[in-house]
C-alpha atoms as a PDB file:
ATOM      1  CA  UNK A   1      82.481 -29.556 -30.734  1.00  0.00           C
ATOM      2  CA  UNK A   2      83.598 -32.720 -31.586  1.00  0.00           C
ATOM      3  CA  UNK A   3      87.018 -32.674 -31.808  1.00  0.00           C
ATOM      4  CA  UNK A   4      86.637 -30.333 -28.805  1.00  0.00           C
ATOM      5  CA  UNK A   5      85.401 -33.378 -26.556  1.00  0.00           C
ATOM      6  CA  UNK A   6      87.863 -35.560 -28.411  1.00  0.00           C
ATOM      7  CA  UNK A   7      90.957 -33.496 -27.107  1.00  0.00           C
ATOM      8  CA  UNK A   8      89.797 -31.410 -24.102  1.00  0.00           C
ATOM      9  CA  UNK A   9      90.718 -34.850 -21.440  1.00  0.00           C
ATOM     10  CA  UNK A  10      93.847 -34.586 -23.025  1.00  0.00           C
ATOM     11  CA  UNK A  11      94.424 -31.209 -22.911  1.00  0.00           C
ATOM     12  CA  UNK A  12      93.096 -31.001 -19.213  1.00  0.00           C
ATOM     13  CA  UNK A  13      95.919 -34.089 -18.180  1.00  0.00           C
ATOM     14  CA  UNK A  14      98.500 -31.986 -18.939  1.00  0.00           C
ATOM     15  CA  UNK A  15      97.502 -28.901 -17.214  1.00  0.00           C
ATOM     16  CA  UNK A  16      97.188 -30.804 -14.257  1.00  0.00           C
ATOM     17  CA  UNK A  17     100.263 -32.611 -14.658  1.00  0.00           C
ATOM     18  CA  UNK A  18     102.104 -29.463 -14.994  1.00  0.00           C
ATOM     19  CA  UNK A  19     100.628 -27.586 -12.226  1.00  0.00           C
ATOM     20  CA  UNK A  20     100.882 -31.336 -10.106  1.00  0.00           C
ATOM     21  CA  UNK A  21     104.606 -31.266 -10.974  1.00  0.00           C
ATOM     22  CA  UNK A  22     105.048 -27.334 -10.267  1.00  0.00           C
ATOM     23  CA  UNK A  23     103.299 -27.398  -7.189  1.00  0.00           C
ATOM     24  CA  UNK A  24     106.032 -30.619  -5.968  1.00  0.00           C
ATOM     25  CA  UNK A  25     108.884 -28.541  -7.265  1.00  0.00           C
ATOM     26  CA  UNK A  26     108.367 -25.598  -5.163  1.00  0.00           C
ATOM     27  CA  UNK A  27     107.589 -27.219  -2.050  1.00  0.00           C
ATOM     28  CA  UNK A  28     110.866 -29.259  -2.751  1.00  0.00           C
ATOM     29  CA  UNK A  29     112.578 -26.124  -2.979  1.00  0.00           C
ATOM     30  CA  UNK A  30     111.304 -24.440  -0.346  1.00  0.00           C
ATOM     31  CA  UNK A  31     112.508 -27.240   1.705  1.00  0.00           C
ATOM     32  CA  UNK A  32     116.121 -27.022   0.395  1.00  0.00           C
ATOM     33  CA  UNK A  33     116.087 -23.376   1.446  1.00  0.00           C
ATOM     34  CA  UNK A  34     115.005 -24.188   4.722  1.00  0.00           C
ATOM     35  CA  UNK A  35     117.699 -26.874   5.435  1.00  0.00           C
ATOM     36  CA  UNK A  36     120.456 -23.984   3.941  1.00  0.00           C
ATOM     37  CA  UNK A  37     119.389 -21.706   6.212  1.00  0.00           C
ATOM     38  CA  UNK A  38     118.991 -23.871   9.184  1.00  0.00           C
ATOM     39  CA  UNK A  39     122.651 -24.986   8.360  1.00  0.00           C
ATOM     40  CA  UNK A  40     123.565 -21.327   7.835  1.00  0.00           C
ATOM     41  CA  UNK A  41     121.869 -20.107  11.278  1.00  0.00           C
ATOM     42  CA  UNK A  42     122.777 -22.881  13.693  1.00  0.00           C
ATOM     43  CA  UNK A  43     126.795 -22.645  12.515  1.00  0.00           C
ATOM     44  CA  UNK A  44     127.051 -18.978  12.417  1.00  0.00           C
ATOM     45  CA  UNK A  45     124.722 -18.049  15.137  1.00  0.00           C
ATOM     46  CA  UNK A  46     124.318 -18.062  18.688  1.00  0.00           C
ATOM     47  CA  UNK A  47     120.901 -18.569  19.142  1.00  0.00           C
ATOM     48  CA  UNK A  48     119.087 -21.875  20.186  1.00  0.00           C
ATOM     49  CA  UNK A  49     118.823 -24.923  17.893  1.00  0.00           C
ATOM     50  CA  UNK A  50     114.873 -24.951  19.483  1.00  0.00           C
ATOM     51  CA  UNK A  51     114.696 -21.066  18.266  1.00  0.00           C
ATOM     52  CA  UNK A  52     115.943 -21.727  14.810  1.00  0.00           C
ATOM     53  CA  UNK A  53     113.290 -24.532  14.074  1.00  0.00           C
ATOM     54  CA  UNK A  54     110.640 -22.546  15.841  1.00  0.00           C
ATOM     55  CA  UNK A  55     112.097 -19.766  13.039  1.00  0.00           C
ATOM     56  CA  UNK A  56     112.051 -21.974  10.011  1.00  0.00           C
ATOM     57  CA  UNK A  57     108.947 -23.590  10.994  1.00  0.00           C
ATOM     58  CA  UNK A  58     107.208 -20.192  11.355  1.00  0.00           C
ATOM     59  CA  UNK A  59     108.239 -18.883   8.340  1.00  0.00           C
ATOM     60  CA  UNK A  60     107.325 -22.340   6.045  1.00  0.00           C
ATOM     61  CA  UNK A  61     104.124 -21.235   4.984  1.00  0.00           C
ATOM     62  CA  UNK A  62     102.773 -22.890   2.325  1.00  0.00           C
ATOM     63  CA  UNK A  63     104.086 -25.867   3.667  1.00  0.00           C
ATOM     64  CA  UNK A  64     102.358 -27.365   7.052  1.00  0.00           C
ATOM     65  CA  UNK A  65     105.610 -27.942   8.717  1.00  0.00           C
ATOM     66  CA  UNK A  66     104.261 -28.096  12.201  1.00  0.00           C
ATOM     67  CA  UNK A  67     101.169 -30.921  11.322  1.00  0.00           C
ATOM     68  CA  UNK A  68     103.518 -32.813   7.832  1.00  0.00           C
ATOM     69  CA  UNK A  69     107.039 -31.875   8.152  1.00  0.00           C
ATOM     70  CA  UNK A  70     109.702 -32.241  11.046  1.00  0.00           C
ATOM     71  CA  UNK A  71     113.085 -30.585  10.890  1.00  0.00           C
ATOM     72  CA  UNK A  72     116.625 -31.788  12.704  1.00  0.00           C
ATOM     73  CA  UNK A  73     119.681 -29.789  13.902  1.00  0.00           C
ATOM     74  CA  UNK A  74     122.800 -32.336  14.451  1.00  0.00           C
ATOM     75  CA  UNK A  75     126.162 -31.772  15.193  1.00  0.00           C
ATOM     76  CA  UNK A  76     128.816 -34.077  14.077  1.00  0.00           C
ATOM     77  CA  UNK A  77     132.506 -34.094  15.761  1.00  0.00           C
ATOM     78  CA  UNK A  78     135.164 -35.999  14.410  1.00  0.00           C
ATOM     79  CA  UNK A  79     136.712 -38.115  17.228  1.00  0.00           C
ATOM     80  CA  UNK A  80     139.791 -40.293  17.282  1.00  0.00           C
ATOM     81  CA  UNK A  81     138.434 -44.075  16.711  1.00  0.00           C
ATOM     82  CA  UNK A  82     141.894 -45.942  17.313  1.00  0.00           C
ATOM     83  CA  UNK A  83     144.308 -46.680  14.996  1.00  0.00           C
ATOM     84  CA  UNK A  84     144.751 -42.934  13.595  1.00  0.00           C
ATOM     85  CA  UNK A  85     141.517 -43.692  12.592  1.00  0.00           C
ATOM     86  CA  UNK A  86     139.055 -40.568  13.032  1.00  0.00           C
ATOM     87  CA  UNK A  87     134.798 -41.181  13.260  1.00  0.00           C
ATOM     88  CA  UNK A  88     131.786 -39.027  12.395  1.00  0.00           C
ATOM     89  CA  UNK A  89     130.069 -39.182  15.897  1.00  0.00           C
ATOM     90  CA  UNK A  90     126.489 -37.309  16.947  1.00  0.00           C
ATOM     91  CA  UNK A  91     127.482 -34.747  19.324  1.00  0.00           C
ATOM     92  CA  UNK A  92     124.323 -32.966  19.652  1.00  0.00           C
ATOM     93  CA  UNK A  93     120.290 -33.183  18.093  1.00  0.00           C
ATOM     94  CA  UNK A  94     117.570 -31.275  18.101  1.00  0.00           C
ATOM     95  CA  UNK A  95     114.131 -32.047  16.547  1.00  0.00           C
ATOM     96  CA  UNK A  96     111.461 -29.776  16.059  1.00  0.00           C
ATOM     97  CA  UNK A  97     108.933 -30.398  19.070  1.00  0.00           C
ATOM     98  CA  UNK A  98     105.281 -29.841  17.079  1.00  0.00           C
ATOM     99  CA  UNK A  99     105.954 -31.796  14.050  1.00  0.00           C
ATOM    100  CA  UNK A 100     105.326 -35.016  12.090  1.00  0.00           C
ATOM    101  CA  UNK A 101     106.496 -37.499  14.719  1.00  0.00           C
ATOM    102  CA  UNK A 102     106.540 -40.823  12.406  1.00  0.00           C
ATOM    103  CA  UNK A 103     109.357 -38.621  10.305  1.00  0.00           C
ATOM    104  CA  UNK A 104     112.732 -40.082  11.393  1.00  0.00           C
ATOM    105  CA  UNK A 105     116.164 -38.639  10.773  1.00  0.00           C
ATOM    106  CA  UNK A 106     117.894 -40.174   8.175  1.00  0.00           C
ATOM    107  CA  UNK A 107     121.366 -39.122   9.590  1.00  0.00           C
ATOM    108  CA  UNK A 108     120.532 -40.671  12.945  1.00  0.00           C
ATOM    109  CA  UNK A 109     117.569 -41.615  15.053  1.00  0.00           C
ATOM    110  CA  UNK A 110     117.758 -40.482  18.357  1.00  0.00           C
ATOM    111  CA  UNK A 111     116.426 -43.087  21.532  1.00  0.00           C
ATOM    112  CA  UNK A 112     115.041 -40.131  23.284  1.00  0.00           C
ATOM    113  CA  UNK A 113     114.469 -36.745  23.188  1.00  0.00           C
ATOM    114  CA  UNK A 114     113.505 -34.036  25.756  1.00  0.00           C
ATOM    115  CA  UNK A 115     110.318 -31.949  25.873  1.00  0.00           C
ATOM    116  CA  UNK A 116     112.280 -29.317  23.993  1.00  0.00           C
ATOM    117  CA  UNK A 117     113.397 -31.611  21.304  1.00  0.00           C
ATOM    118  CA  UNK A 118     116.886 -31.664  22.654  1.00  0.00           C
ATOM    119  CA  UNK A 119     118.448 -35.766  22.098  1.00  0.00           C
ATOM    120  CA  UNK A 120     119.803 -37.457  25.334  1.00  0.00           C
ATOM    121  CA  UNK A 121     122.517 -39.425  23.968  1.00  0.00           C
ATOM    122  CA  UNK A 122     123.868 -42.241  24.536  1.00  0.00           C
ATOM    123  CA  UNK A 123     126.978 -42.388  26.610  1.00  0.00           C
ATOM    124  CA  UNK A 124     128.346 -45.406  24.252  1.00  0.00           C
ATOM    125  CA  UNK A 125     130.488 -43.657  21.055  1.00  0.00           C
ATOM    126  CA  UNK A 126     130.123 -46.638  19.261  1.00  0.00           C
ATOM    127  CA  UNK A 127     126.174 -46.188  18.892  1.00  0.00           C
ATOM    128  CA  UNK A 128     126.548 -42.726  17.497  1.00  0.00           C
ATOM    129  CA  UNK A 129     128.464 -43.432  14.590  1.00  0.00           C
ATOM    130  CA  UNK A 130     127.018 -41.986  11.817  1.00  0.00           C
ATOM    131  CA  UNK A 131     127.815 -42.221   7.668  1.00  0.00           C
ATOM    132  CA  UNK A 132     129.204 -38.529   6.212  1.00  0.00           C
ATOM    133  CA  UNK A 133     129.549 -38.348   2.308  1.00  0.00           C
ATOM    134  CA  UNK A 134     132.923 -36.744   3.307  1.00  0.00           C
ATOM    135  CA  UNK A 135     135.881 -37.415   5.816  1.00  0.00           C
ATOM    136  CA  UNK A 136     135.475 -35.326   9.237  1.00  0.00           C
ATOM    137  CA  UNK A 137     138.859 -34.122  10.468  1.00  0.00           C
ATOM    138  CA  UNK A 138     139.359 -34.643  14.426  1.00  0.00           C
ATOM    139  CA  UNK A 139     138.069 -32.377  16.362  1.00  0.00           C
ATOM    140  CA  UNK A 140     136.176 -31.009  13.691  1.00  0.00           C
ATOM    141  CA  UNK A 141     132.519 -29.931  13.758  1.00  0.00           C
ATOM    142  CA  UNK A 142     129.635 -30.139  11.202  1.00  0.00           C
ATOM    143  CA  UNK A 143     126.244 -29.548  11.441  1.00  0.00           C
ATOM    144  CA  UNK A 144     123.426 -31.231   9.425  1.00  0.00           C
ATOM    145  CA  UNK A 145     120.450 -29.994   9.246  1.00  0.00           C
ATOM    146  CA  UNK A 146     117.372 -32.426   7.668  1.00  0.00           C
ATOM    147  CA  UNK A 147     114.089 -30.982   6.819  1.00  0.00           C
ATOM    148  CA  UNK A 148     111.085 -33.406   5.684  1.00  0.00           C
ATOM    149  CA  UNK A 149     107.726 -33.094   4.860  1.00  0.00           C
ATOM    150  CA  UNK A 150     105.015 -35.213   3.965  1.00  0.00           C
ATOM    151  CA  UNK A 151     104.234 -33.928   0.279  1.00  0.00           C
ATOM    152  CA  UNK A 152     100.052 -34.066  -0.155  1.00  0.00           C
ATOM    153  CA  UNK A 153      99.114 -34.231  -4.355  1.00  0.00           C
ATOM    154  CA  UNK A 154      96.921 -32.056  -5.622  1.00  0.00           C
ATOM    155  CA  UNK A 155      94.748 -34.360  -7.018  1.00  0.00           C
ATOM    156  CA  UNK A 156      95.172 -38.305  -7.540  1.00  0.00           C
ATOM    157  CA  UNK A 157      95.694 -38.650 -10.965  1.00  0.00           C
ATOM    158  CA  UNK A 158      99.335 -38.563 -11.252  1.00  0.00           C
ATOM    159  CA  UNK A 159     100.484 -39.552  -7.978  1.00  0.00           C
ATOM    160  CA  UNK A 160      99.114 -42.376  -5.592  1.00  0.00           C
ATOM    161  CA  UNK A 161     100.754 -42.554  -2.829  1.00  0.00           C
ATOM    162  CA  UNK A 162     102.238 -39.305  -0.674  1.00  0.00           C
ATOM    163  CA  UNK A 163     105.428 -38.922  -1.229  1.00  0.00           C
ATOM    164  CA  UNK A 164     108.205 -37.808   1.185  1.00  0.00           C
ATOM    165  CA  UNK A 165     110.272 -34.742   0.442  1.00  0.00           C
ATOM    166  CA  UNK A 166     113.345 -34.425   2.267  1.00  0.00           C
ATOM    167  CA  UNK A 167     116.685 -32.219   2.080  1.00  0.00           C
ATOM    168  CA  UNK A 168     119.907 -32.310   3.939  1.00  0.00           C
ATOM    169  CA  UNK A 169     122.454 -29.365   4.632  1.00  0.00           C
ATOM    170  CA  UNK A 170     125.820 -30.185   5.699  1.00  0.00           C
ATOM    171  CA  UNK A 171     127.613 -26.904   7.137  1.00  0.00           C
END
């Protein structure tokens, strides 16, 4: 009984770690399959940028993406930039309507969106710049899709503060 009591906290610390660490894991993946198949739908489909997230937002569950998690659909164009030189430039964002609203884009914030998530842009190029981890070709499209969530711990042994999941898709 003794060495019971002596090892049992020890013992129980790494159950919950592991089941702490699985439980982050999935919902990171589950957000990287999201963002594929946001990518995947909004290049290859027809349908509405506000109908995919609706779709991946519906089909989230375990994760509370419509309370902790926001998703964005951008397109980037390559345009010419002067001097044969050719910019990454927001052509087009949606965000998901019902949604985390403190969770910004990390791609690009948008001023202002409409009551159907859709981003009035600016009319400046300049201002919609954004950084790609590859060269866009003129006239070239890509879209990004960013899923985040706000990850809640099990318990608050391991981990403090909530942290922020996030994955990008660039299609």
């Amino acid at each position: 009984m003794i060495e019971l009591a002596m090892i049992l906290p020890i013992l129980m610390l790494l159950c919950f770690g592991a089941a702490e660490l699985s439980h982050a894991i999935l919902f990171n993946n589950m957000l990287i399959n999201m963002s594929r198949e946001g990518a995947n739908l909004a290049s290859r489909t027809t349908q509405s940028r506000v109908f995919i997230i609706d779709a991946l937002n519906h089909t989230s569950a375990p994760l509370e993406m419509e309370t902790k998690g926001m998703i964005f659909i951008s397109r980037v164009k390559g345009v010419d930039g002067g001097s044969g030189l050719v910019l990454p430039v927001i052509d087009e964002q949606y965000r998901a309507v019902n949604g985390d609203a403190a969770l910004m884009s990390r791609l690009w914030n948008c001023p202002q969106s409409d009551a159907f998530g859709k981003c009035t842009l600016p009319v400046s190029i300049a201002t919609r710049v954004v950084a790609m981890p590859f060269a866009v070709g003129l006239g070239y499209e890509v879209y990004v899709v960013e899923a985040l969530y706000d990850y809640s711990p099990l318990t608050n042994l391991f981990l403090t503060t909530s942290p922020q999941l996030y994955s990008v898709t660039y299609f």
